[in-house]
C-alpha atoms as a PDB file:
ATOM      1  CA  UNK A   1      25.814 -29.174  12.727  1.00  0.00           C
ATOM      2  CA  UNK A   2      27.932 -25.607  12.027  1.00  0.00           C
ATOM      3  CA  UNK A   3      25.921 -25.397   9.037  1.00  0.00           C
ATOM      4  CA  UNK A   4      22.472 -25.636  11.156  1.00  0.00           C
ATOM      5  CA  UNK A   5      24.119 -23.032  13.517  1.00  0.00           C
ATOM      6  CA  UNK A   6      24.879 -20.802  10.642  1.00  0.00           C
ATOM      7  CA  UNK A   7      21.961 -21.071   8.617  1.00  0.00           C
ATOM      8  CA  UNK A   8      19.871 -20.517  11.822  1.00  0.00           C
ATOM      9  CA  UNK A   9      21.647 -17.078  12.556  1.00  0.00           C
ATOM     10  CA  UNK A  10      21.194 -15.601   9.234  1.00  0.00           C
ATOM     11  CA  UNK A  11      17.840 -17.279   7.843  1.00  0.00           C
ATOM     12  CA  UNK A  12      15.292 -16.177  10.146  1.00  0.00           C
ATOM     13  CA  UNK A  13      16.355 -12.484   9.965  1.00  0.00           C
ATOM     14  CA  UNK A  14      16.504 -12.829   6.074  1.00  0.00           C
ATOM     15  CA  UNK A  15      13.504 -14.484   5.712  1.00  0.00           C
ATOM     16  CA  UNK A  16      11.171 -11.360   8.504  1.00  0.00           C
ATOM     17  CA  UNK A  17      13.056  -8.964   6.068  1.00  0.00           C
ATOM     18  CA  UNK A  18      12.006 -10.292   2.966  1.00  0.00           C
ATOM     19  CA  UNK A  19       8.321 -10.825   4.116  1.00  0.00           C
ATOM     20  CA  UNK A  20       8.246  -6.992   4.819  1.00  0.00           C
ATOM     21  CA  UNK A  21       9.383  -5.786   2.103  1.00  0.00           C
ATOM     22  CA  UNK A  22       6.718  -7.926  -0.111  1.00  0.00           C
ATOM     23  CA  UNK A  23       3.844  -7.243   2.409  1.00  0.00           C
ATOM     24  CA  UNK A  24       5.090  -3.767   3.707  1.00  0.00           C
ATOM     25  CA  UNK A  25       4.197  -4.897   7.252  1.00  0.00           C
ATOM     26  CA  UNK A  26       6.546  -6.067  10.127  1.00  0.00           C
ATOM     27  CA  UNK A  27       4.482  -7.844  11.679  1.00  0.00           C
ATOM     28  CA  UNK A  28       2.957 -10.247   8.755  1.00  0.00           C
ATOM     29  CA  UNK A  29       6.740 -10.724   8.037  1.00  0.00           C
ATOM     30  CA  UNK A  30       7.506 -11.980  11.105  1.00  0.00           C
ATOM     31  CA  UNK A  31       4.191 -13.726  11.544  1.00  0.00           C
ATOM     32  CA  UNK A  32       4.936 -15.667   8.099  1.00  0.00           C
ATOM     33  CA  UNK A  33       8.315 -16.418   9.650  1.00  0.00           C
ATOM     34  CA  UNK A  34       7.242 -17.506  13.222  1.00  0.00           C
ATOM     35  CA  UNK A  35       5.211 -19.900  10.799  1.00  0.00           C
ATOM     36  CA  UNK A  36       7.893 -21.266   9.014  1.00  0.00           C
ATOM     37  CA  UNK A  37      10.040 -22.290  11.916  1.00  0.00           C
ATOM     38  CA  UNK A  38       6.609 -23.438  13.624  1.00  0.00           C
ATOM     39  CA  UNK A  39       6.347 -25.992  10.473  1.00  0.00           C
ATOM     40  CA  UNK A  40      10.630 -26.888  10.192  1.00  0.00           C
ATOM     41  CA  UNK A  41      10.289 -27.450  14.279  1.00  0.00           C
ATOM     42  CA  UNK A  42       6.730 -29.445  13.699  1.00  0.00           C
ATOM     43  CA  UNK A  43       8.620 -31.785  11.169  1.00  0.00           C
ATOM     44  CA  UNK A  44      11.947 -32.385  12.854  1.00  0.00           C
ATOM     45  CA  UNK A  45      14.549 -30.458  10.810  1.00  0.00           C
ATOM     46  CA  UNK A  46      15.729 -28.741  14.345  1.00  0.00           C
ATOM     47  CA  UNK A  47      17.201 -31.656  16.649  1.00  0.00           C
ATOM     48  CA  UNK A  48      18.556 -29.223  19.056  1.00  0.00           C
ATOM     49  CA  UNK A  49      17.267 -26.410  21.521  1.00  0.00           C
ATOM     50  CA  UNK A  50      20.617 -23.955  20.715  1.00  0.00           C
ATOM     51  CA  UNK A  51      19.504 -24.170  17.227  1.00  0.00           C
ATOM     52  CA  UNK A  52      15.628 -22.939  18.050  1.00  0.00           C
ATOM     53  CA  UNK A  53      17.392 -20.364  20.725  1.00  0.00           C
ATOM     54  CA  UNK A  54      19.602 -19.193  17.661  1.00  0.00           C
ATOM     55  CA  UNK A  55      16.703 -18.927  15.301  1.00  0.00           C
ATOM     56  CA  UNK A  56      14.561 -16.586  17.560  1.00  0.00           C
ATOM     57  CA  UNK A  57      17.816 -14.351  18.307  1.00  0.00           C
ATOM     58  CA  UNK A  58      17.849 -13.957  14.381  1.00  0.00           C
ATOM     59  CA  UNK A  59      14.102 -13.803  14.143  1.00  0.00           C
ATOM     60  CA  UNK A  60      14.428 -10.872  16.776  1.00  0.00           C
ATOM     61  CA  UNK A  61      17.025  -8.904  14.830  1.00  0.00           C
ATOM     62  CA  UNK A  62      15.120  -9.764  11.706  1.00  0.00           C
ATOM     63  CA  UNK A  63      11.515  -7.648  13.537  1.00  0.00           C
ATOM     64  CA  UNK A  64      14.125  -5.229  15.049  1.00  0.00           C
ATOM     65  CA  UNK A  65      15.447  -3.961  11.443  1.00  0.00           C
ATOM     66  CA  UNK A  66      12.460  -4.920   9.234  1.00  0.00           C
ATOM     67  CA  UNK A  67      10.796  -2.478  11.968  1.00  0.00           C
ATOM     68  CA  UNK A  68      13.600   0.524  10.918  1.00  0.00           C
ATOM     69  CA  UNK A  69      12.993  -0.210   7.924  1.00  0.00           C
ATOM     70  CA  UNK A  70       8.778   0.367   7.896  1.00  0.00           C
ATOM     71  CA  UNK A  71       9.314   3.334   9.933  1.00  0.00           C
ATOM     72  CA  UNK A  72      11.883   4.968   7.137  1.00  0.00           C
ATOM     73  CA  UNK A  73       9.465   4.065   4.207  1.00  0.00           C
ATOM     74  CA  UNK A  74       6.492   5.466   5.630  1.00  0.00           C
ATOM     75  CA  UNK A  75       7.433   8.391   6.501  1.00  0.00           C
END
């Protein structure tokens, strides 16, 4: 269970800022990543609610950063 709390705290955010940087768009990285925790909630690999609240916190700091880091590249 601590490694589900972990994992959702730093894979989200990870995962919206590596999606930017291949696509150079925030919001197709977070898109793709909604998707992905769509599909991992879909098939049962989150039993509890604190981990889904966890993984949008980290989804959230994921846009909030990956959006930084758009504005800094374009211009």
């Amino acid at each position: 269970m601590l490694t589900k709390i972990i994992l959702a705290l730093i894979l989200p955010c990870l995962l919206v800022i590596l999606f930017t940087r291949v696509t150079y768009n925030h919001y197709v990285g977070t898109g793709l990543t909604i998707a992905l925790l769509v599909a991992s909630i879909y098939k049962g690999y989150t039993h509890t609610s604190i981990i889904n609240v966890l993984d949008l916190l980290s989804l959230t700091a994921g846009f909030l950063y990956s959006r930084r880091m758009v504005r800094k590249f374009k211009g």
